[in-house]
N, C-alpha and C. Protein backbone atom coordinates (compact mmCIF):
# COMPACT_ATOMS: atom_id res chain seq x y z
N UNK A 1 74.36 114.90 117.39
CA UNK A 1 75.22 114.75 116.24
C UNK A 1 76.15 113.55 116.42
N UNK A 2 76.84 113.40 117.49
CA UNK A 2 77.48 111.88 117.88
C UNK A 2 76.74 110.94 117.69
N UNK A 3 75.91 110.88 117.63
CA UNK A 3 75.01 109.66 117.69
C UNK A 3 74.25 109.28 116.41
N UNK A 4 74.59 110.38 115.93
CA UNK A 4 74.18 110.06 114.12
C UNK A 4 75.70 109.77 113.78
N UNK A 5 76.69 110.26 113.47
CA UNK A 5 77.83 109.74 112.89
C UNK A 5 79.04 109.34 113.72
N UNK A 6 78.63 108.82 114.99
CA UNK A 6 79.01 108.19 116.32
C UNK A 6 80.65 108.75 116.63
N UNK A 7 81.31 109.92 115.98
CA UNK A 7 82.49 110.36 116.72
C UNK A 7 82.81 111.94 115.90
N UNK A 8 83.41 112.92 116.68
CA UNK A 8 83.38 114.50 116.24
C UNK A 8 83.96 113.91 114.73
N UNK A 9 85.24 113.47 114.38
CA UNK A 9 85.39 112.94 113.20
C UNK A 9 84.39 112.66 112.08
N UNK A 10 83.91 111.65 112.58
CA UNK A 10 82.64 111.45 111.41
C UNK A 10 81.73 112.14 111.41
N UNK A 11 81.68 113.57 112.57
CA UNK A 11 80.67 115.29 111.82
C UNK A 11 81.56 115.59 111.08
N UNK A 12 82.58 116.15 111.13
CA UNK A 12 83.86 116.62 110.37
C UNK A 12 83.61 115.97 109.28
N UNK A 13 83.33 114.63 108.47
CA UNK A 13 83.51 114.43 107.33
C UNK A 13 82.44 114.15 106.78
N UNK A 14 81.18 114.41 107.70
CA UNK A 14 79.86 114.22 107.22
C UNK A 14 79.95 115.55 105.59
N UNK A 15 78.95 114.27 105.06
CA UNK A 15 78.67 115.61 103.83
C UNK A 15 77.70 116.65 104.05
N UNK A 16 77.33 117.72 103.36
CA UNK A 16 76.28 118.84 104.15
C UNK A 16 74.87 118.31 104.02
N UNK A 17 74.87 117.21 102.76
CA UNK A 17 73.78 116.99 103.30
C UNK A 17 73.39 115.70 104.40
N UNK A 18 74.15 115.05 104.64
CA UNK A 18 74.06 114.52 105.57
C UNK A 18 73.93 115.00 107.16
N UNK A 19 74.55 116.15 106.88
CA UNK A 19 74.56 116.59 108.14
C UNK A 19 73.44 117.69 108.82
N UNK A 20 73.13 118.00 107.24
CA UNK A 20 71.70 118.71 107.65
C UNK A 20 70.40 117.87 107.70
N UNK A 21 70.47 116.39 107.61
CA UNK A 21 69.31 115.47 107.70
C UNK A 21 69.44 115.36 108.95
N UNK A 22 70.62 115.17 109.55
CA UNK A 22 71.22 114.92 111.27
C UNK A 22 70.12 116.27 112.11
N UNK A 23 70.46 117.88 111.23
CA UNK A 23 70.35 118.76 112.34
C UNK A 23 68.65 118.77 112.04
N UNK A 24 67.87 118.51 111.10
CA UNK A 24 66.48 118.35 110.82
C UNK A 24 65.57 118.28 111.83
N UNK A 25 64.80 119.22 112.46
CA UNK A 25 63.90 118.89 113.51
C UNK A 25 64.49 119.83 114.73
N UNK A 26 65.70 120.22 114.77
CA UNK A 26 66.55 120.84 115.69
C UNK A 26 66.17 122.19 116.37
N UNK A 27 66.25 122.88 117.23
CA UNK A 27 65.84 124.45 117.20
C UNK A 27 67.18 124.93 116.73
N UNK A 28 67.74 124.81 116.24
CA UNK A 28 68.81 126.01 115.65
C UNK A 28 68.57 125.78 113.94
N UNK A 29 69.33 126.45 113.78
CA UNK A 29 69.17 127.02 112.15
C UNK A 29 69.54 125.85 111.14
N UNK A 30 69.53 125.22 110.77
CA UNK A 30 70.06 124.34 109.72
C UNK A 30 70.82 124.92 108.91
N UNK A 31 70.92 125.67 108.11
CA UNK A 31 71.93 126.13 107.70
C UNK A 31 73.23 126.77 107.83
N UNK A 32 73.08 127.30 108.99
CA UNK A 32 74.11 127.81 109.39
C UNK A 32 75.25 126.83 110.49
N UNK A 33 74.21 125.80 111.12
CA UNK A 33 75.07 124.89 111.48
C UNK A 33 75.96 124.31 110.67
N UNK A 34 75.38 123.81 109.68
CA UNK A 34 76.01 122.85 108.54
C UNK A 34 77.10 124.12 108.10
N UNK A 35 76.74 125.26 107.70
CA UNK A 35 78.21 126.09 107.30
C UNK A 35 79.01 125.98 108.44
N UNK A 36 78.83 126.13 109.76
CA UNK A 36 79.81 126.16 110.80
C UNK A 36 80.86 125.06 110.70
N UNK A 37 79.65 124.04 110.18
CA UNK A 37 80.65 122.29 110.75
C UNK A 37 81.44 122.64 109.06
N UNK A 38 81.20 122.94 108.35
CA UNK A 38 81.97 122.83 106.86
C UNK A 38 82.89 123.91 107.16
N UNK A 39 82.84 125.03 107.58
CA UNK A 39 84.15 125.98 107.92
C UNK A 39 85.07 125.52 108.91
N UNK A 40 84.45 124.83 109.64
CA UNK A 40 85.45 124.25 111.11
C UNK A 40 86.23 123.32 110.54
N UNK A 41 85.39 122.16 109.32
CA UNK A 41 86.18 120.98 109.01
C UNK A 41 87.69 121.70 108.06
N UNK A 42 87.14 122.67 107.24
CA UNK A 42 88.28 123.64 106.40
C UNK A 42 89.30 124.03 107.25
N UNK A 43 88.93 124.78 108.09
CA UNK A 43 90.39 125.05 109.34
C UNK A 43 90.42 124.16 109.64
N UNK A 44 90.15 122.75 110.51
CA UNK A 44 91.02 122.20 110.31
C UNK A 44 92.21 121.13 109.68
N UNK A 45 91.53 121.49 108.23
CA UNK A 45 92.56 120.65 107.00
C UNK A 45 93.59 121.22 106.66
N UNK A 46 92.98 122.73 106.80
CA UNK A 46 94.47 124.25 106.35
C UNK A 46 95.49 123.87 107.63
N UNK A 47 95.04 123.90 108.84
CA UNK A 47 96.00 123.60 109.64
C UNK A 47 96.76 122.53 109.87
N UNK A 48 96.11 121.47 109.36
CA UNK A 48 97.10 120.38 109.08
C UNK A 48 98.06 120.70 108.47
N UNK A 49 97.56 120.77 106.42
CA UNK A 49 98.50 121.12 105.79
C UNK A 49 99.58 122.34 106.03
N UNK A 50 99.59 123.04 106.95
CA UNK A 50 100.62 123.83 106.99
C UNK A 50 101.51 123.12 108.13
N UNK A 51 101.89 121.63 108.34
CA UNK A 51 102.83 120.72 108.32
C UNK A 51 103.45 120.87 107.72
N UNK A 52 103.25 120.50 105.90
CA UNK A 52 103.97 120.18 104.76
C UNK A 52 104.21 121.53 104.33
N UNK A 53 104.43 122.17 105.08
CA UNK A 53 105.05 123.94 104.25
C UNK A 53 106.50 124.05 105.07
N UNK A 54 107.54 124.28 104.15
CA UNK A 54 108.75 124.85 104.77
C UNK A 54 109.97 123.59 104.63
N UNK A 55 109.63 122.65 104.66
CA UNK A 55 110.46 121.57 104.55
C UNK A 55 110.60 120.24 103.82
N UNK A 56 111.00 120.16 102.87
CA UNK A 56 110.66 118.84 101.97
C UNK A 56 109.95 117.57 102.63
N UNK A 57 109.15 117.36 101.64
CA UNK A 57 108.29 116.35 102.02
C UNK A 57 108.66 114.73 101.40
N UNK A 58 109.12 114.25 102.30
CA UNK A 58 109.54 112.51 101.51
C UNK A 58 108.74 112.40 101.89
N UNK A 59 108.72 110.59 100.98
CA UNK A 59 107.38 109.70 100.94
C UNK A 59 107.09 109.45 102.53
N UNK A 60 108.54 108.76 103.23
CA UNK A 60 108.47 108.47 104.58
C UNK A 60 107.91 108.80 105.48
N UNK A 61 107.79 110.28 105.21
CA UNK A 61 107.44 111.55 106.87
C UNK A 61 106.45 111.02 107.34
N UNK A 62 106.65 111.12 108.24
CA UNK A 62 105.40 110.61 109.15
C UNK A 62 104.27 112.29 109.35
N UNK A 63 104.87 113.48 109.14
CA UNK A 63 103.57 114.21 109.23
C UNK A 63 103.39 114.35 107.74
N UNK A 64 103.45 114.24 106.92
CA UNK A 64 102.84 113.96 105.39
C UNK A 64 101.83 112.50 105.38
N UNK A 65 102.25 111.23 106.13
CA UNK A 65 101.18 110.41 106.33
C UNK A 65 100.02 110.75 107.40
N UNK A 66 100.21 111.48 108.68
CA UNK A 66 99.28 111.82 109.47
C UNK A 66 98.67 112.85 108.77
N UNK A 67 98.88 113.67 107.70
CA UNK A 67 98.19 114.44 107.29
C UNK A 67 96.92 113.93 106.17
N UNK A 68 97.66 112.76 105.73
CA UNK A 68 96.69 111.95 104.17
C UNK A 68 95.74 111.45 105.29
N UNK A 69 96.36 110.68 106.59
CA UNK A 69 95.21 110.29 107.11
C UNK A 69 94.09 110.76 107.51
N UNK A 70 94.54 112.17 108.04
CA UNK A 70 93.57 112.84 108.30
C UNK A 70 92.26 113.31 107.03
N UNK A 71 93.40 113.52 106.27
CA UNK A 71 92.66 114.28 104.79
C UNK A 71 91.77 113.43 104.11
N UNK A 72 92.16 111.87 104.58
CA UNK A 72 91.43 111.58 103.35
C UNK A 72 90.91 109.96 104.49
N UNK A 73 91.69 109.38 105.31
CA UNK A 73 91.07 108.24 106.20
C UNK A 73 89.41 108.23 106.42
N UNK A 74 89.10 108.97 106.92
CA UNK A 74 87.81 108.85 107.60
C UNK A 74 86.24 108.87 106.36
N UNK A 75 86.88 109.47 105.38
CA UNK A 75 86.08 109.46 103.87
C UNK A 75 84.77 108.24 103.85
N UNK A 76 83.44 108.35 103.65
CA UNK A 76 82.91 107.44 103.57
C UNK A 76 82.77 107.59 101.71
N UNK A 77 83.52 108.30 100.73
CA UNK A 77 83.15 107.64 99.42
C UNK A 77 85.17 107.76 99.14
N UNK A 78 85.74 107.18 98.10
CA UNK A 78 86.66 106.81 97.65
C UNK A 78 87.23 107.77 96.88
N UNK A 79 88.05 108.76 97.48
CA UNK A 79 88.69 110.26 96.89
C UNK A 79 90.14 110.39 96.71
N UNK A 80 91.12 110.45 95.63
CA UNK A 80 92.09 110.69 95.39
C UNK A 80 92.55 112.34 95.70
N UNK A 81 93.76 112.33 96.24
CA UNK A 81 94.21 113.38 96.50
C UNK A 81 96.26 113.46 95.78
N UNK A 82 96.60 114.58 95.03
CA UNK A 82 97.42 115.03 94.64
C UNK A 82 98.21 115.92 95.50
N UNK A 83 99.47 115.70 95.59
CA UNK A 83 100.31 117.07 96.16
C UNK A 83 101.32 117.16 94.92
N UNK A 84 101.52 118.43 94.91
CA UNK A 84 102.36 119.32 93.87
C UNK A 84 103.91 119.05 94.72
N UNK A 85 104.83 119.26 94.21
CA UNK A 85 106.23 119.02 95.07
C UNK A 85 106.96 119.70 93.82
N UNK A 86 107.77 120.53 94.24
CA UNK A 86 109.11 121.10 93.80
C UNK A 86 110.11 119.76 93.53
N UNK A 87 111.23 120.14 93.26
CA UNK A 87 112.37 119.31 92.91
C UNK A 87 112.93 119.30 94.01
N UNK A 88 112.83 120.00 95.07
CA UNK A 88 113.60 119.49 96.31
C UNK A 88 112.54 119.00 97.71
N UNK A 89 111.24 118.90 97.12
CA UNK A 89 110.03 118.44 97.57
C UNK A 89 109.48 119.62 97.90
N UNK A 90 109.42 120.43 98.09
CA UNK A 90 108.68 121.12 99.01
C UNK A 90 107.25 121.55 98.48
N UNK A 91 105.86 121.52 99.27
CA UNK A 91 104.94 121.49 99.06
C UNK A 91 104.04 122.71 98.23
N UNK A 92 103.75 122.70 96.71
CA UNK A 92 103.26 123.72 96.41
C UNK A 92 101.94 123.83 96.53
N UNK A 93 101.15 122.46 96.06
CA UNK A 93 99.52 122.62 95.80
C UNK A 93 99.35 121.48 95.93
N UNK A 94 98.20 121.12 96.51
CA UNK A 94 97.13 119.70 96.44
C UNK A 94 96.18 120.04 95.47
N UNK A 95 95.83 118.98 95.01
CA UNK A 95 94.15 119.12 93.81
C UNK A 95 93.22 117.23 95.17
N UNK A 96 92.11 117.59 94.92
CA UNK A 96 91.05 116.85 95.39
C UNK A 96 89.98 116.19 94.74
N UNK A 97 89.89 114.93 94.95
CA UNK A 97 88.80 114.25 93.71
C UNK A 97 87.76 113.23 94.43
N UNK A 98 86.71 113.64 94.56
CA UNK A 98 86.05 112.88 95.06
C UNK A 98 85.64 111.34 93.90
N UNK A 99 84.76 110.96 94.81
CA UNK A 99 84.35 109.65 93.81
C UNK A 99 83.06 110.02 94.09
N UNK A 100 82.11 109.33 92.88
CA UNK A 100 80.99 109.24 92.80
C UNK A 100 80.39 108.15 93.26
N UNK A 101 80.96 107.67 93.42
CA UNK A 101 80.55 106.37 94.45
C UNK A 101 81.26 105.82 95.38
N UNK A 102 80.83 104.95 96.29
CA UNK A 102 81.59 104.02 97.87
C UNK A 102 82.90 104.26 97.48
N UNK A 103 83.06 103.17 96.05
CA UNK A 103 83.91 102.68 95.76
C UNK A 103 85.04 103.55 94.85
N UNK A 104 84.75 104.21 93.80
CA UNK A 104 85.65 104.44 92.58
C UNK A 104 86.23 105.87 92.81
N UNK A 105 87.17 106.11 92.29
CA UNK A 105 87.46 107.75 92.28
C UNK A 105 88.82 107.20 91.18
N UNK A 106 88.56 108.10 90.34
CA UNK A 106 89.39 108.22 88.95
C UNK A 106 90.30 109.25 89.30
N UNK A 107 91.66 109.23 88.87
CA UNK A 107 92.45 110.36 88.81
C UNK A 107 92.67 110.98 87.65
N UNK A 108 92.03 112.18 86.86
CA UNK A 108 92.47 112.45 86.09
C UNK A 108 93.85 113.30 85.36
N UNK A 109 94.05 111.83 84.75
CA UNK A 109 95.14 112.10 84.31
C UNK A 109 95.70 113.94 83.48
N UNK A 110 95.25 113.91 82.50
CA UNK A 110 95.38 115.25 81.87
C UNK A 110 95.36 116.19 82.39
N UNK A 111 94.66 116.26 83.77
CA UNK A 111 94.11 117.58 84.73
C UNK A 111 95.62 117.57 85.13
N UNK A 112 95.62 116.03 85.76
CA UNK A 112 96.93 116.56 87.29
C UNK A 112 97.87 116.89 86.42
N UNK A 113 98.49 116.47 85.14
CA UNK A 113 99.72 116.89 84.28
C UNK A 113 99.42 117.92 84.14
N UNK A 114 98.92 118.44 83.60
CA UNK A 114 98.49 120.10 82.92
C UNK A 114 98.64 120.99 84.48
N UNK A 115 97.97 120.39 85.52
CA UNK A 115 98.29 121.32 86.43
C UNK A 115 99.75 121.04 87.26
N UNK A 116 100.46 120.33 87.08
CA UNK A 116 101.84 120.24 87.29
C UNK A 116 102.81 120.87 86.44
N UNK A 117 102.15 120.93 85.03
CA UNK A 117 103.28 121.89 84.43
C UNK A 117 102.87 123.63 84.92
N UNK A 118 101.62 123.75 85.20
CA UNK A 118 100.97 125.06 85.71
C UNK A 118 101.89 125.13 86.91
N UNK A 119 102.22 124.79 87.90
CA UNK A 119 102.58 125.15 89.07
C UNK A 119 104.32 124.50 88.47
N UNK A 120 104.64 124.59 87.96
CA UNK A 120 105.97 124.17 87.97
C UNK A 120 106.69 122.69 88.32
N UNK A 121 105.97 122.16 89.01
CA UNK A 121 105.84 121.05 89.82
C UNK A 121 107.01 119.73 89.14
N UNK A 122 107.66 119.41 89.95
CA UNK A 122 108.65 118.21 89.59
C UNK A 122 108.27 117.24 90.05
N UNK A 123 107.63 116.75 91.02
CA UNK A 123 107.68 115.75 91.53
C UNK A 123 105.67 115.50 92.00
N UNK A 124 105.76 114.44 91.95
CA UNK A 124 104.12 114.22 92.92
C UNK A 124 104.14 113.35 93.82
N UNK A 125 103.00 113.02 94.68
CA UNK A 125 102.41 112.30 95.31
C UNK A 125 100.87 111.80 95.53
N UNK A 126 100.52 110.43 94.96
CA UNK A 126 99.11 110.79 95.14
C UNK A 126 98.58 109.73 96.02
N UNK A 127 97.56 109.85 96.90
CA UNK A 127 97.02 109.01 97.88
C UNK A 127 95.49 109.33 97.19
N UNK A 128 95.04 108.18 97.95
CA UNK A 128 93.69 107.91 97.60
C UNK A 128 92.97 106.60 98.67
N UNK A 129 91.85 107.03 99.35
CA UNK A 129 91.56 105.96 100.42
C UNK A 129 90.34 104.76 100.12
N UNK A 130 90.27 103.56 101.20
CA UNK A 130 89.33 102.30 100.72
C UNK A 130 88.36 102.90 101.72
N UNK A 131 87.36 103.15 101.59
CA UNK A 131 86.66 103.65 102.52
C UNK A 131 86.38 101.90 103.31
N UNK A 132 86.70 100.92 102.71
CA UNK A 132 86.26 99.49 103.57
C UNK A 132 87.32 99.73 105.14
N UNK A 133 88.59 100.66 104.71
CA UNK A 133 89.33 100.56 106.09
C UNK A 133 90.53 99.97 105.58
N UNK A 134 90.52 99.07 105.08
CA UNK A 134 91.54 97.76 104.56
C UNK A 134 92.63 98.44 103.31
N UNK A 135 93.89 99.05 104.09
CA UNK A 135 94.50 100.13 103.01
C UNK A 135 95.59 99.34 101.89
N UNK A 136 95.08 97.70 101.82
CA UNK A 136 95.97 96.86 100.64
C UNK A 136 95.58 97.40 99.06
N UNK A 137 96.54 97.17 98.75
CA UNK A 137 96.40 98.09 97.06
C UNK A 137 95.79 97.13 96.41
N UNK A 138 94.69 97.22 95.54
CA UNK A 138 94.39 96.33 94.90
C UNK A 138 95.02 95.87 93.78
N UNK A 139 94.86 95.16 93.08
CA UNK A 139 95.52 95.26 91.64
C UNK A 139 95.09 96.40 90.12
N UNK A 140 93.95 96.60 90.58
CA UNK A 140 93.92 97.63 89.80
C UNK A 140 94.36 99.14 90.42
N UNK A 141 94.85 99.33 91.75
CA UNK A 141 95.40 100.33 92.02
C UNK A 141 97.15 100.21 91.39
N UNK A 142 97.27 99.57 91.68
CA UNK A 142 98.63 98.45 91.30
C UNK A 142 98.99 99.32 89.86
N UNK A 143 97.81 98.52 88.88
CA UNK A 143 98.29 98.79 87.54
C UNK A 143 97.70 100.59 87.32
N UNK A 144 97.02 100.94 87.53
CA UNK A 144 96.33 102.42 87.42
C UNK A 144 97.92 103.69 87.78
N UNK A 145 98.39 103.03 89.02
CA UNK A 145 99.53 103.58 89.27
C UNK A 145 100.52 103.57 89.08
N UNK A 146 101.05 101.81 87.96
CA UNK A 146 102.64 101.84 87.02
C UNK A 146 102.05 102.75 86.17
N UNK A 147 100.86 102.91 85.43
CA UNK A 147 100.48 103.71 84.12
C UNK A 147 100.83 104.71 84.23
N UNK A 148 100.23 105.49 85.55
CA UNK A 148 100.03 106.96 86.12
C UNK A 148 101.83 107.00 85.93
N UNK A 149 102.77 105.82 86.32
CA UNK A 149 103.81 107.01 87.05
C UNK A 149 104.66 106.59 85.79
N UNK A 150 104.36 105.97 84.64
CA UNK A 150 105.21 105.89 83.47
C UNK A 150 104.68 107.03 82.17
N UNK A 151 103.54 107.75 82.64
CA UNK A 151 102.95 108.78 81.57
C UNK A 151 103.94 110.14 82.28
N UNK A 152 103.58 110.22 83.80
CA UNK A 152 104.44 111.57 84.27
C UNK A 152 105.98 110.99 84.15
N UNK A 153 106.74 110.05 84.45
CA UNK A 153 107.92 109.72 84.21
C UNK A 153 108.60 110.36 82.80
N UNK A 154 107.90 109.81 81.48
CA UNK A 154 108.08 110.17 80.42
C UNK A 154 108.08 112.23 80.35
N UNK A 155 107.60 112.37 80.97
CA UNK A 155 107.42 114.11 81.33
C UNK A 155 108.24 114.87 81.86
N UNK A 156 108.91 113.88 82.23
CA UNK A 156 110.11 114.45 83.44
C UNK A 156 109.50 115.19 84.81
N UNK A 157 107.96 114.37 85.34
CA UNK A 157 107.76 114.37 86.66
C UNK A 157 108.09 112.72 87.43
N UNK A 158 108.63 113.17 88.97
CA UNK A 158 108.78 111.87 89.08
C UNK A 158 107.28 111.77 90.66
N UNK A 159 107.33 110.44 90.21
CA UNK A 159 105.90 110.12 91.36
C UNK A 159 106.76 109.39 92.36
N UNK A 160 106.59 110.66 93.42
CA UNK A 160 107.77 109.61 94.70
C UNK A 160 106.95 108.42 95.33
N UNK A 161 105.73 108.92 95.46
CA UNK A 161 104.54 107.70 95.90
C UNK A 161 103.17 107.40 96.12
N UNK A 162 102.83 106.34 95.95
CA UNK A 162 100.82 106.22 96.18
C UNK A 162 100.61 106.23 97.31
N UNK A 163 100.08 106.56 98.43
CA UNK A 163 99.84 106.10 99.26
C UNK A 163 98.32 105.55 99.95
N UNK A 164 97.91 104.50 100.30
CA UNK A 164 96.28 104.27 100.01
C UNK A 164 96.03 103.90 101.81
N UNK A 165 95.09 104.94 102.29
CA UNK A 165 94.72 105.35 103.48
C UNK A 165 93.36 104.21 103.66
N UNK A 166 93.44 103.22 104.84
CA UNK A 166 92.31 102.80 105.55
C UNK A 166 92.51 103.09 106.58
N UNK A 167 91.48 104.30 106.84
CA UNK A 167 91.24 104.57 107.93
C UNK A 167 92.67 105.29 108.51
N UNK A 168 92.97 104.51 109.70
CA UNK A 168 94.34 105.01 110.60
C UNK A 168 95.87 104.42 109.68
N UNK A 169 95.70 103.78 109.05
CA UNK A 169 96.47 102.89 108.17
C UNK A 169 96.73 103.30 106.68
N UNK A 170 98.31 102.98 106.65
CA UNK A 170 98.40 103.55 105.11
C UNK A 170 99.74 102.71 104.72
N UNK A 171 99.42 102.20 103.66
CA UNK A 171 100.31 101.75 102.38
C UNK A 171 101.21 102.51 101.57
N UNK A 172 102.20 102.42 101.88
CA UNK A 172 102.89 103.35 100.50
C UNK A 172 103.54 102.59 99.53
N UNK A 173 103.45 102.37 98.04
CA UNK A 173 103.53 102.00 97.12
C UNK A 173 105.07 102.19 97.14
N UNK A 174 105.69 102.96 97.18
CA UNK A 174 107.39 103.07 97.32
C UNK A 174 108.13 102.13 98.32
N UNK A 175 107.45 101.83 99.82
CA UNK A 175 108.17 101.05 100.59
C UNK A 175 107.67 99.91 100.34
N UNK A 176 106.91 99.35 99.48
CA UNK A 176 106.34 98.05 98.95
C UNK A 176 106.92 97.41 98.02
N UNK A 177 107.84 98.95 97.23
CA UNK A 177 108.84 98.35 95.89
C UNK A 177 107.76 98.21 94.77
N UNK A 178 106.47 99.24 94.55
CA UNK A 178 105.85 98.64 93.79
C UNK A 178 105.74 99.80 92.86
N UNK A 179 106.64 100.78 93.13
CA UNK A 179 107.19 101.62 91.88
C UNK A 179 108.40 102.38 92.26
């Protein structure tokens, strides 16, 4: 399995079917491996996120960025991720969006509002990674994200920040001044 996606990480974020082309030919079960490595990768994302439980989450924290990195760095397609935040931050819900391709992953808009007024939610945060590694915002992340944070602004949610994960590396749109 190292040697198909050359580090435990890249099994962890292998997709199932990738990872059942890996176990193909194997004497153990194919299926049940691939559930093992997909339940193992789940514990350990739950255990991350229960970092961000108990104590407000600023843009700054460094375990709210080791957590995006984890959550979303190693990604070989381009997935936006949401956190829900109270008014004094504290962490209610994430939503998850893959992309359909390398490159793109759309945030939908209407979903994450509708589910921010569902959870009560005052505040957000959304990250989203380059699977190239290279975590500079492009310009269409740029403009995608004044839009995003002047539709929830008008709502009376505030977007404390973007943050865009390459790899070990992350950008945050707030310490950039770019909202």
């Amino acid at each position: 399995m190292i040697q198909s996606f050359g580090s435990l990480r890249g099994i962890t974020c292998a997709s199932p079917t990738a990872l059942a082309d890996a176990i193909r030919g194997g004497n153990c079960n194919e299926d049940m491996l691939v559930a093992a490595i997909i339940v193992a990768r789940d514990i350990n994302m739950l255990a991350a996120r229960e970092a961000l439980y108990g104590e407000p989450t600023e843009p700054g924290n460094p375990r709210l960025r080791q957590y995006l990195v984890r959550r979303l760095g190693p990604r070989h397609e381009e997935c936006v991720l949401v956190l829900f935040l109270t008014a004094e931050g504290l962490f209610i819900a994430e939503d998850f969006y893959a992309g359909a391709h390398c490159n793109t992953a759309r945030l939908p808009l209407r979903r994450t509002v509708r589910r921010a007024f569902d959870l009560d939610a005052r505040r957000l945060v959304i990250a989203h990674n380059h699977p190239s590694g290279n975590p500079e915002p492009s310009a269409a992340d740029i403009r995608a994200t004044r839009h995003f944070g002047e539709i929830v602004g008008a709502l009376d949610l505030e977007l404390d920040d973007h943050v865009v994960i390459g790899w070990n590396r992350t950008v945050s749109f707030r310490e950039r001044g770019l909202i």
